[in-house]
Protein backbone atom coordinates (compact mmCIF):
# COMPACT_ATOMS: atom_id res chain seq x y z
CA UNK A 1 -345.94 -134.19 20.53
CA UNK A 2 -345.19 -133.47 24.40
CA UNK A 3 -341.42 -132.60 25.21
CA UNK A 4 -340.81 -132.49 29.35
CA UNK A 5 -337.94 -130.45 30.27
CA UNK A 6 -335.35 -132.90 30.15
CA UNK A 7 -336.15 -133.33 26.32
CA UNK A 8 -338.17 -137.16 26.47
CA UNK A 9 -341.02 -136.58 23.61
CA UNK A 10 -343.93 -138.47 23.24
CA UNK A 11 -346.51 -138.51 20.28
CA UNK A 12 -350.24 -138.19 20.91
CA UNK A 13 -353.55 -139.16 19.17
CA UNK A 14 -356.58 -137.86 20.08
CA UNK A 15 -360.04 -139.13 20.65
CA UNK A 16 -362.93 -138.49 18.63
CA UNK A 17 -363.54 -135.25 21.19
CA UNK A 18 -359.86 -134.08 20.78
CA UNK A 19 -358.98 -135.12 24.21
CA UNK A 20 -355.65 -136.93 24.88
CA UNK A 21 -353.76 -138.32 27.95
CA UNK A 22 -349.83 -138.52 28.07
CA UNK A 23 -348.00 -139.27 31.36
CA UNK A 24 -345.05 -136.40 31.57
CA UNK A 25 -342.21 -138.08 33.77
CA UNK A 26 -339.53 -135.46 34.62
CA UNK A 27 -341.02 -132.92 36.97
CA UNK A 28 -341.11 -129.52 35.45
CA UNK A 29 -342.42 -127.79 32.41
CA UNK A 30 -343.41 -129.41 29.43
CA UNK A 31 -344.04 -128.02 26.22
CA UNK A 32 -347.22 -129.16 24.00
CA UNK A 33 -346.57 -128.92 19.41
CA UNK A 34 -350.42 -129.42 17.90
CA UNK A 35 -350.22 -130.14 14.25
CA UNK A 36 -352.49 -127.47 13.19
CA UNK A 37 -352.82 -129.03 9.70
CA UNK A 38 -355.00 -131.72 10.78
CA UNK A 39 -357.90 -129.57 12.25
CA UNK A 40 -360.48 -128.56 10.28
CA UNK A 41 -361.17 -124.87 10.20
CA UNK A 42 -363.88 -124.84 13.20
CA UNK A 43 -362.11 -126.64 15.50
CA UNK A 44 -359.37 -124.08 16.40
CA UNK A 45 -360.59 -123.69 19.72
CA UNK A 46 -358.09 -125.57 22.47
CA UNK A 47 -358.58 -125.35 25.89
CA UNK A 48 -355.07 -125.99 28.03
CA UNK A 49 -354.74 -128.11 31.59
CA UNK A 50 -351.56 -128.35 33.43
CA UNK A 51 -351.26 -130.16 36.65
CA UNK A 52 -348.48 -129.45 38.97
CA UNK A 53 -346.53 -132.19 40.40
């Protein structure tokens, strides 16, 4: 789930690499919630991007 800072969430699926695209509207922060509970064990490794607008 992505939140932007005016509170619009969208839900996310990733691919079969664990990447994932989601177009953040309001300019700002937004905040990223990764349901750990799918993962198995080894892949607990997450590399973050943010792009400024």
């Amino acid at each position: 789930m992505i939140t932007d800072e005016d509170g619009n969430a969208q839900t996310v699926t990733t691919d079969a690499n664990g990447a994932y695209t989601a177009i953040v509207v309001a300019a700002g922060d937004a905040t990223v919630d990764i349901d750990e509970t799918t993962f198995q064990q080894e892949q607990f490794k997450q590399k973050e991007q943010t792009q400024q607008r």
